[in-house]
N, C-alpha and C. Protein backbone atom coordinates (compact mmCIF):
# COMPACT_ATOMS: atom_id res chain seq x y z
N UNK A 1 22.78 3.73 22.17
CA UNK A 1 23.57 2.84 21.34
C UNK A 1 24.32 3.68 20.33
N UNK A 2 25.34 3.44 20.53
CA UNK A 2 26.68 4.01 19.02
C UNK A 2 26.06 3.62 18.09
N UNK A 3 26.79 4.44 16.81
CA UNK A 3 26.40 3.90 15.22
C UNK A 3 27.05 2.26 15.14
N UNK A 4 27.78 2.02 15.83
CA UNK A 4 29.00 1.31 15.28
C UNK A 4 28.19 0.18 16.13
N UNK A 5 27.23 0.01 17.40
CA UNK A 5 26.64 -0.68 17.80
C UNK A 5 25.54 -1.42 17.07
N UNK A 6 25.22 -0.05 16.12
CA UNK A 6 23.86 -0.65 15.40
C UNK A 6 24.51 -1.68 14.65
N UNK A 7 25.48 -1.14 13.46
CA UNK A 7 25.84 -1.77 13.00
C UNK A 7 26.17 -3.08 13.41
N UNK A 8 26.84 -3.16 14.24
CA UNK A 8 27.05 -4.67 14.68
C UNK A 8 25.29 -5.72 14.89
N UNK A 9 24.78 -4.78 15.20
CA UNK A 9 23.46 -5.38 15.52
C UNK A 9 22.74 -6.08 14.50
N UNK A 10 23.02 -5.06 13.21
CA UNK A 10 22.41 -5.01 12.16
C UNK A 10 22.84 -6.63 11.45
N UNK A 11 24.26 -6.58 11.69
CA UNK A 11 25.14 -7.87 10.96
C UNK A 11 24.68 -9.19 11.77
N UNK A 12 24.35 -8.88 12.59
CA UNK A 12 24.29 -10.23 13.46
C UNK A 12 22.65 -10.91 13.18
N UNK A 13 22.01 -9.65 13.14
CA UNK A 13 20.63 -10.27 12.43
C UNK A 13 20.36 -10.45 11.12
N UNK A 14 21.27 -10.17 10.44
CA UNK A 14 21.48 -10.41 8.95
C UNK A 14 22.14 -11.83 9.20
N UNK A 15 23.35 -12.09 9.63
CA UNK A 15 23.58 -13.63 9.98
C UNK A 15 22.31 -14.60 10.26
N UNK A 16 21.82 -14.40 11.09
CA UNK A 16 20.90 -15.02 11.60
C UNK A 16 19.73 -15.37 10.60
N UNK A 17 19.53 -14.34 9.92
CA UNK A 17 18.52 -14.25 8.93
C UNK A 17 19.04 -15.16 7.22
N UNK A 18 20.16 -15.19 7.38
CA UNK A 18 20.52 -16.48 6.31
C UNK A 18 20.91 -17.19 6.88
N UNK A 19 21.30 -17.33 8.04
CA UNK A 19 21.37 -18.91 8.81
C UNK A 19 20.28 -19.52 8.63
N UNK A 20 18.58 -19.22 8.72
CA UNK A 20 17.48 -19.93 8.39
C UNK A 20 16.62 -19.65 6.92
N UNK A 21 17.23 -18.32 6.18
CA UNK A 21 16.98 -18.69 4.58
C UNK A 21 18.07 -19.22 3.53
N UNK A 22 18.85 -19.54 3.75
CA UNK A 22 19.79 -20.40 3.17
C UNK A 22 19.48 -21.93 2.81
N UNK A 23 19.29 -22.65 4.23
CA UNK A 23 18.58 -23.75 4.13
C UNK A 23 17.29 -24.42 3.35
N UNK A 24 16.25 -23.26 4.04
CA UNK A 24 15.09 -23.16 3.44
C UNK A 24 15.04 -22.70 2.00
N UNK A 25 15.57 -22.45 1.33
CA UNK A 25 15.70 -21.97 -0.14
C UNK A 25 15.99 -23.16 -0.60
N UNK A 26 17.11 -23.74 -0.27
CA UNK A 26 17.59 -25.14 -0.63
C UNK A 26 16.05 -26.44 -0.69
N UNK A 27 15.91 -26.29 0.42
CA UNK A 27 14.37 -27.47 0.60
C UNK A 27 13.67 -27.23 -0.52
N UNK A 28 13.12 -25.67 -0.43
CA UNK A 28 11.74 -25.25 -1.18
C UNK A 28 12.27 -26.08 -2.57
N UNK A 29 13.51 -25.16 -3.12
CA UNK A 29 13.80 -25.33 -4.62
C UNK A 29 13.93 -27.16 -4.98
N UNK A 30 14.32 -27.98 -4.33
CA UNK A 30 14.23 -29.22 -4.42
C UNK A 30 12.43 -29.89 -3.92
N UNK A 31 11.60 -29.17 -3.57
CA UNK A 31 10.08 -29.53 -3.53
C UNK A 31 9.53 -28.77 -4.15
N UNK A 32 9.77 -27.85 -4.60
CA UNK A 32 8.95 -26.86 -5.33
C UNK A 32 8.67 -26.31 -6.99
N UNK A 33 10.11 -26.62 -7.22
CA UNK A 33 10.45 -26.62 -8.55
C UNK A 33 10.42 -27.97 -9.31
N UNK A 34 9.49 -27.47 -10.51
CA UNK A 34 9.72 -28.75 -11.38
C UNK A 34 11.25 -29.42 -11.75
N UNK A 35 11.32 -30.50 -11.82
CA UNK A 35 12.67 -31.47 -12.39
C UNK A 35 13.87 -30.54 -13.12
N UNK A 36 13.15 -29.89 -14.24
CA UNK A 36 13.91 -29.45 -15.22
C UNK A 36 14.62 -28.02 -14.57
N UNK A 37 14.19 -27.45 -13.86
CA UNK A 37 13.98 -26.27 -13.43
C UNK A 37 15.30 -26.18 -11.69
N UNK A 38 15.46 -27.71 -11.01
CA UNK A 38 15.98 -27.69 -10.21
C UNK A 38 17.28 -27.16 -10.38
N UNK A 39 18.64 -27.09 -8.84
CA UNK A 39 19.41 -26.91 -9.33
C UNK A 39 20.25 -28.36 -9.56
N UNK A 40 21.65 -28.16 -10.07
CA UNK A 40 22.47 -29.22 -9.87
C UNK A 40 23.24 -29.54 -8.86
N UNK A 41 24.18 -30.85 -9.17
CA UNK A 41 24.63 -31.12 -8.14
C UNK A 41 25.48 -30.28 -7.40
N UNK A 42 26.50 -29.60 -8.44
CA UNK A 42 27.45 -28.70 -7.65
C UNK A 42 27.02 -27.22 -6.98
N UNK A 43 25.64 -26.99 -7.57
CA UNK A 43 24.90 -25.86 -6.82
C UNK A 43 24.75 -26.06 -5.29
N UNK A 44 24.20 -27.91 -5.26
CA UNK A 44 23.78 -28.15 -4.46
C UNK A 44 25.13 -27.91 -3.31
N UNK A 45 25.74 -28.63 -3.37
CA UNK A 45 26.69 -28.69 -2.53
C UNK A 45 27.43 -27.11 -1.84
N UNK A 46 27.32 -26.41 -3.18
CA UNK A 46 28.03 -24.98 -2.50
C UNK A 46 27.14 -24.25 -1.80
N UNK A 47 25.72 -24.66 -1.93
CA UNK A 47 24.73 -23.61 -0.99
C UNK A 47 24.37 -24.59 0.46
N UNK A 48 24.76 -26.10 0.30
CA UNK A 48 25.19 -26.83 1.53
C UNK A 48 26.11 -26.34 2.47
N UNK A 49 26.83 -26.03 2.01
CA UNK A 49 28.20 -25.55 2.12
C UNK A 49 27.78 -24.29 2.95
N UNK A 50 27.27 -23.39 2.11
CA UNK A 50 26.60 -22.06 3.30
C UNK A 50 26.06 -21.76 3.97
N UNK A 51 25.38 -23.21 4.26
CA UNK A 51 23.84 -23.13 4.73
C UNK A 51 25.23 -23.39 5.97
N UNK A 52 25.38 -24.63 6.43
CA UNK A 52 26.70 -25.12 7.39
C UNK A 52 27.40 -23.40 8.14
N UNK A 53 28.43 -22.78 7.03
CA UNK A 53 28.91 -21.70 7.37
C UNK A 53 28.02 -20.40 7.96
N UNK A 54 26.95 -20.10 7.76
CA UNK A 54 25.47 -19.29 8.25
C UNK A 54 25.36 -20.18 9.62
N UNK A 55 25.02 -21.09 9.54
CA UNK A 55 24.89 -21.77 10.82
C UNK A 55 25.74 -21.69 11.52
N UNK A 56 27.13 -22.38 11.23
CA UNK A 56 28.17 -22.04 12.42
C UNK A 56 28.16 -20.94 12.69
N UNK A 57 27.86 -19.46 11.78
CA UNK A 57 28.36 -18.48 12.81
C UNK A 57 27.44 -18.27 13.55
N UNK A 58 26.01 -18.55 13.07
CA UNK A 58 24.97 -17.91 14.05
C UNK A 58 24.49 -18.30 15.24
N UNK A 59 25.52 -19.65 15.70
CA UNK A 59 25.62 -20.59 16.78
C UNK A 59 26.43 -19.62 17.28
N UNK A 60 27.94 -19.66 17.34
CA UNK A 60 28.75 -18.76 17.36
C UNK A 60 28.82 -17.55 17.91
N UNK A 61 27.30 -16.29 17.28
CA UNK A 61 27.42 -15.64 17.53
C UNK A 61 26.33 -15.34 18.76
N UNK A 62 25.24 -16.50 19.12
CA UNK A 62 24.36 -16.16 19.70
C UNK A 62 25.03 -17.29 20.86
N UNK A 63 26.09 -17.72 21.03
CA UNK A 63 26.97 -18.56 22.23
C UNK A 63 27.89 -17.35 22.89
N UNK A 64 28.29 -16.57 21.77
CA UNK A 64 28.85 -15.03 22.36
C UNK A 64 28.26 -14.53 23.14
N UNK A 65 27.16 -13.98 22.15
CA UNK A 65 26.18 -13.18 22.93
C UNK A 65 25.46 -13.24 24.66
N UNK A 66 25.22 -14.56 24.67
CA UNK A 66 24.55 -15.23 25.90
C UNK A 66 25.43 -15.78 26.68
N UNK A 67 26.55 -16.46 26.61
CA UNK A 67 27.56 -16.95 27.78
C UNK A 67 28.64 -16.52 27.59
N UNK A 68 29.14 -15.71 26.55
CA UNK A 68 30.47 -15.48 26.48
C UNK A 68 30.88 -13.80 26.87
């Protein structure tokens, strides 16, 4: 494998790897954290927002990977 392979390798499991802690950060901090301590609404929405974008690519990139 090239350097330039790893690298790619490296990014794609880094995708992958906030495709499912993105979300989960979101859950915990809304069950886990006391009231005062949560985030707000517009937090909420922009880490919605990434959780979505992490996901699409890591659909994306593992639809590449396997049929494309």
């Amino acid at each position: 494998m090239s350097g330039l392979g790893f690298v790619f390798n490296a990014a794609l499991l880094g995708g992958l790897a906030m495709a499912l802690y993105v979300p989960l950060m979101l859950w915990i901090n809304h069950t886990q954290l006391p009231r005062s301590a949560r985030p707000g609404v517009l937090n909420v929405i922009v880490v919605a927002i990434a959780a979505i974008v992490y996901g699409g690519f890591a659909v994306y990139s593992l639809w590449a990977l396997f049929f494309g």
